[in-house]
N, C-alpha and C. Protein backbone atom coordinates (compact mmCIF):
# COMPACT_ATOMS: atom_id res chain seq x y z
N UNK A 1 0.84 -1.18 0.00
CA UNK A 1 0.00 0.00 0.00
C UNK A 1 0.89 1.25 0.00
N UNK A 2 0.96 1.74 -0.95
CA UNK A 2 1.60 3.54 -1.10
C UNK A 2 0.74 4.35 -0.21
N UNK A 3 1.25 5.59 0.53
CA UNK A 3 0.79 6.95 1.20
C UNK A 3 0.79 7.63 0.00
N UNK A 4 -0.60 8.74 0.26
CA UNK A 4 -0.90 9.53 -0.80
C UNK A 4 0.73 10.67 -1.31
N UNK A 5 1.50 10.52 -1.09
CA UNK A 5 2.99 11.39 -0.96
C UNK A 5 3.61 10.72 -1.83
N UNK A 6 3.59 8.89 -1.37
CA UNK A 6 4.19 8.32 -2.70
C UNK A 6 3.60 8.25 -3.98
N UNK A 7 2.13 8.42 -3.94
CA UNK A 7 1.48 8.56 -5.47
C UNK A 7 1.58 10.02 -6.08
N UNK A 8 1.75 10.83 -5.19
CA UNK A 8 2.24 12.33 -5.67
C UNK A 8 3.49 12.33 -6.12
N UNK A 9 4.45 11.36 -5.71
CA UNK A 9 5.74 11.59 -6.01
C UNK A 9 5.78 10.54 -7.72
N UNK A 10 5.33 9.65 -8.05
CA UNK A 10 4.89 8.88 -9.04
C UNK A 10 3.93 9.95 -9.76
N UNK A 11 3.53 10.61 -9.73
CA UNK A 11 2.67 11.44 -10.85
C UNK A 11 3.45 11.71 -11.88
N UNK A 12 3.02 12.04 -13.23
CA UNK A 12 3.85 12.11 -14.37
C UNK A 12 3.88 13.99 -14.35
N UNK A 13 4.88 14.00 -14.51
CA UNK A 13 4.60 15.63 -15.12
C UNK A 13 4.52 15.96 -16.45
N UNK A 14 3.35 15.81 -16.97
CA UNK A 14 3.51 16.03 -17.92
C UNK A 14 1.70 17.09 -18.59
N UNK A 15 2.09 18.15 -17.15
CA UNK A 15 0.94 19.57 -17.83
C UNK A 15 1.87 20.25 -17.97
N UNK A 16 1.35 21.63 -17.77
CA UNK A 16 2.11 22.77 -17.88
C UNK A 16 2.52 23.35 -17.10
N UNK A 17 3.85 23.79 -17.10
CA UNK A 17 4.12 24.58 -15.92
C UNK A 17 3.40 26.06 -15.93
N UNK A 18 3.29 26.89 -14.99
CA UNK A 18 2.91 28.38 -14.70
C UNK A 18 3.83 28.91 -13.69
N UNK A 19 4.26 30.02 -14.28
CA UNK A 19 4.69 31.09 -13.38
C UNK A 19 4.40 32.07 -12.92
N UNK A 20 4.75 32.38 -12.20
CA UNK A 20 4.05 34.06 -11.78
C UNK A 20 4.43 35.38 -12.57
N UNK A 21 3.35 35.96 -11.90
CA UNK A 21 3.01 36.93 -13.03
C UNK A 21 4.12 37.96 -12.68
N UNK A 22 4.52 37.68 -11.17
CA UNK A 22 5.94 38.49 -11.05
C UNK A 22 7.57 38.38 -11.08
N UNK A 23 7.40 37.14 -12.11
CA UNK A 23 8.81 36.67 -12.27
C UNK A 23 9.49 37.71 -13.27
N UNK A 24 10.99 37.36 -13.59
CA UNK A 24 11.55 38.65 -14.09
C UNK A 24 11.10 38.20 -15.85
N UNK A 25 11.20 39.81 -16.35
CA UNK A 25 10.47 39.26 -17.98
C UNK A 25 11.58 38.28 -18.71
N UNK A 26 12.80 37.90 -18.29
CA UNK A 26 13.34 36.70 -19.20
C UNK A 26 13.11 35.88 -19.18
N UNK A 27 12.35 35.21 -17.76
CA UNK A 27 12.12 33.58 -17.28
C UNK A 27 13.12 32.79 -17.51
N UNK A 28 14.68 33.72 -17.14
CA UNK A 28 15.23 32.35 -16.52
C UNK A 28 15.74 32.22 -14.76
N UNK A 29 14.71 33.36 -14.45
CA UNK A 29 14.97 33.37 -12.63
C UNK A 29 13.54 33.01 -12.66
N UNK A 30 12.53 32.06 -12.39
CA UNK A 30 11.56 31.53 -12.10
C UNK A 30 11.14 30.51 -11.46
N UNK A 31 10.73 30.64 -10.33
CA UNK A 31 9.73 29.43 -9.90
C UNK A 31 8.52 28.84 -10.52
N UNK A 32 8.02 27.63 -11.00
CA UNK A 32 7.36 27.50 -11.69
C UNK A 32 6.56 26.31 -10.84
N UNK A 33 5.24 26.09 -11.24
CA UNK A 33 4.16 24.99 -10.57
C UNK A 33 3.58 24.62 -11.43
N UNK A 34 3.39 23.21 -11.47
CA UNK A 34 2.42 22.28 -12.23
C UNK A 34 1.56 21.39 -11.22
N UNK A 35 0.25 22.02 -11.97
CA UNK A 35 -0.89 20.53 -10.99
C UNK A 35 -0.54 19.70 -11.52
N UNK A 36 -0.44 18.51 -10.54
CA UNK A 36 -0.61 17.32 -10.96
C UNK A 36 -1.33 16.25 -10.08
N UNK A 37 -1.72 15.18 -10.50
CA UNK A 37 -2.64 14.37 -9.40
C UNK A 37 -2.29 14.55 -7.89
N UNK A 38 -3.59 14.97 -7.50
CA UNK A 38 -3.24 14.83 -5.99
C UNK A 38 -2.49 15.97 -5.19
N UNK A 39 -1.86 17.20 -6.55
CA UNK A 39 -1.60 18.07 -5.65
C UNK A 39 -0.54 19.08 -6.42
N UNK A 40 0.60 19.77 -6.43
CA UNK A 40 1.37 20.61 -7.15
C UNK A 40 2.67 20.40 -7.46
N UNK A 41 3.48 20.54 -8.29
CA UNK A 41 5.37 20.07 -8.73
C UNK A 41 5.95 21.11 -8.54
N UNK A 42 6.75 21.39 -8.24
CA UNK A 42 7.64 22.78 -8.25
C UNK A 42 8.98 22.74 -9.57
N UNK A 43 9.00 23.37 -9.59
CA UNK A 43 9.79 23.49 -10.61
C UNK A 43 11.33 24.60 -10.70
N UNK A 44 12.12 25.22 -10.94
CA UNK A 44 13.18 25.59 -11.16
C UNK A 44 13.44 26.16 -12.49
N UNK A 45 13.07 27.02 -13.56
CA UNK A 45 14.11 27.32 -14.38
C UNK A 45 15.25 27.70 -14.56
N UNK A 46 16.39 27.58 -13.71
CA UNK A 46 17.38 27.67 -13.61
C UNK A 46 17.96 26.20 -13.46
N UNK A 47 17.30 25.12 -13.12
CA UNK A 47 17.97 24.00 -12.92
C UNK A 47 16.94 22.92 -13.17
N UNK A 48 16.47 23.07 -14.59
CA UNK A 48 15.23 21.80 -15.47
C UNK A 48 15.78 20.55 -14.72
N UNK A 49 16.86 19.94 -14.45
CA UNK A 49 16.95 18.83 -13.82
C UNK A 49 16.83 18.24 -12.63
N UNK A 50 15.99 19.34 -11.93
CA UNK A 50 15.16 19.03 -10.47
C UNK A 50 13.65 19.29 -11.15
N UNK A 51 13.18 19.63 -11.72
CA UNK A 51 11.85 20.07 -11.52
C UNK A 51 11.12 18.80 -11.27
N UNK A 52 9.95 18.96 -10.47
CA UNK A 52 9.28 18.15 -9.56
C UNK A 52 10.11 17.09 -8.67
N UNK A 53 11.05 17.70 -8.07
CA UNK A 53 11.93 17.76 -7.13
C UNK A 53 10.81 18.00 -5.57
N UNK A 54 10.22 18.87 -5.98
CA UNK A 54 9.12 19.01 -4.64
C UNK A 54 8.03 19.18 -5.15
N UNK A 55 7.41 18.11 -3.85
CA UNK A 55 5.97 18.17 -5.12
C UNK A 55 5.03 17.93 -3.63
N UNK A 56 3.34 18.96 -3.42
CA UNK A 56 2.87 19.23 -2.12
C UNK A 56 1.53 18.71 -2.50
N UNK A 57 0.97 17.92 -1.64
CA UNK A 57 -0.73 17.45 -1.57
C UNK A 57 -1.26 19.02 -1.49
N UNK A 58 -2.43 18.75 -2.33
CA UNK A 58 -3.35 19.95 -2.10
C UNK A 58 -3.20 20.52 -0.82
N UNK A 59 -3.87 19.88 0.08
CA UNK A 59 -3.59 20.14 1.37
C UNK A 59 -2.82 21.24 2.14
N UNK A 60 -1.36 20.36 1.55
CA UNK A 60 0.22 21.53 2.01
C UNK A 60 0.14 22.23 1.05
N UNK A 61 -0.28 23.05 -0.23
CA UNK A 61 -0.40 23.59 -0.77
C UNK A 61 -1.22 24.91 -0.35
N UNK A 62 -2.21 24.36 0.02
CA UNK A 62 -3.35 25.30 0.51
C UNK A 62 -2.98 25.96 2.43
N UNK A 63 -1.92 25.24 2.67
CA UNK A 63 -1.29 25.83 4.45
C UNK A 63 -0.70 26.33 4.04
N UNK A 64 0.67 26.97 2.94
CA UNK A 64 1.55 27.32 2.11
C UNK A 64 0.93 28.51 1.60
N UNK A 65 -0.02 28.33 1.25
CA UNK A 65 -0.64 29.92 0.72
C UNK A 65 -1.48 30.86 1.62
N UNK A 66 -1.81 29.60 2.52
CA UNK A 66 -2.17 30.86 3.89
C UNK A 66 -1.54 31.39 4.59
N UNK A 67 -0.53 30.69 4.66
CA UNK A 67 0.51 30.96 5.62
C UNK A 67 1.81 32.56 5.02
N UNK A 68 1.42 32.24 3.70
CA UNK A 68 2.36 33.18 3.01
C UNK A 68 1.27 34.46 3.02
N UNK A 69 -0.36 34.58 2.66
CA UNK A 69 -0.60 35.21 2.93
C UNK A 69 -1.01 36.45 3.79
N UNK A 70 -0.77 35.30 5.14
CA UNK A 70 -1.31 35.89 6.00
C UNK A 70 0.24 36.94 7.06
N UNK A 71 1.76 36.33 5.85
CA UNK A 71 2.78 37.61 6.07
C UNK A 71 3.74 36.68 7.11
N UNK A 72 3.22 35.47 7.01
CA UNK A 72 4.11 34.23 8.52
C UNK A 72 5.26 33.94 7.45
N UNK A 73 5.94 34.71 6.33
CA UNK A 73 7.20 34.52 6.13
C UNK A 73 7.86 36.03 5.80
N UNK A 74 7.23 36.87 5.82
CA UNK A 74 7.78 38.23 5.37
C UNK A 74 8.81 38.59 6.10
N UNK A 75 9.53 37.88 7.18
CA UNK A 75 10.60 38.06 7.96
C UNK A 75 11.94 37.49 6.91
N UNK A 76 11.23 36.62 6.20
CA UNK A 76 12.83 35.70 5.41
C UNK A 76 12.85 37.02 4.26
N UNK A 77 12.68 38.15 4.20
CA UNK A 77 12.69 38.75 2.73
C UNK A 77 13.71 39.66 3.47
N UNK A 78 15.12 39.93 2.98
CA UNK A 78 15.77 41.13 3.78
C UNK A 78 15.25 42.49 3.07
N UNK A 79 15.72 43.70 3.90
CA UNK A 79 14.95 45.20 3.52
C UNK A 79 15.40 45.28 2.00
N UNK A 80 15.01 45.85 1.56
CA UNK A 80 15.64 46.58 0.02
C UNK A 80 15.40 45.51 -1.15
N UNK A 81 14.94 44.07 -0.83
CA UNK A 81 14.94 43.51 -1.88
C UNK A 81 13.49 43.57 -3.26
N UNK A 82 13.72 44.01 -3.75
CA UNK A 82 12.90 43.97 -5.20
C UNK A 82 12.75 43.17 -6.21
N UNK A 83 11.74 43.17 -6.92
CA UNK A 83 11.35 42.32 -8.01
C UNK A 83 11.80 43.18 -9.28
């Protein structure tokens, strides 16, 4: 019997990635995400040979975006840094 983590980690990647709308306009400093069964891939354009390297159940996906929204990491950003 696999945990839902090992069938996330067995998912194929093979949608599309998306980036944000605030990455720099060359896209090759980008974080990138693909759904895939069961939950999201992370991705790297700087280093295609990790992507879905980390990959989060809906779940941790959805604590990850509250958690970022709600400013519980705005301490890791030092002053002055820009997009």
């Amino acid at each position: 019997m696999t945990s839902p983590k090992d069938d996330l980690y067995a998912a194929p990647l093979n949608g599309e990635w998306e980036k944000s709308s605030f990455s720099a306009g060359s896209g090759n400093d980008c974080v990138q995400i693909m759904p895939i069964d069961g939950g999201v891939a992370f991705g790297d354009t700087k280093r295609r040979d990790l992507d879905g390297a980390l990959r989060f159940t809906d779940k941790e996906m959805l604590a990850h975006i509250l958690a970022v929204k709600a400013g519980q990491y705005d301490h890791l950003i030092p002053d002055g840094t820009e997009l």
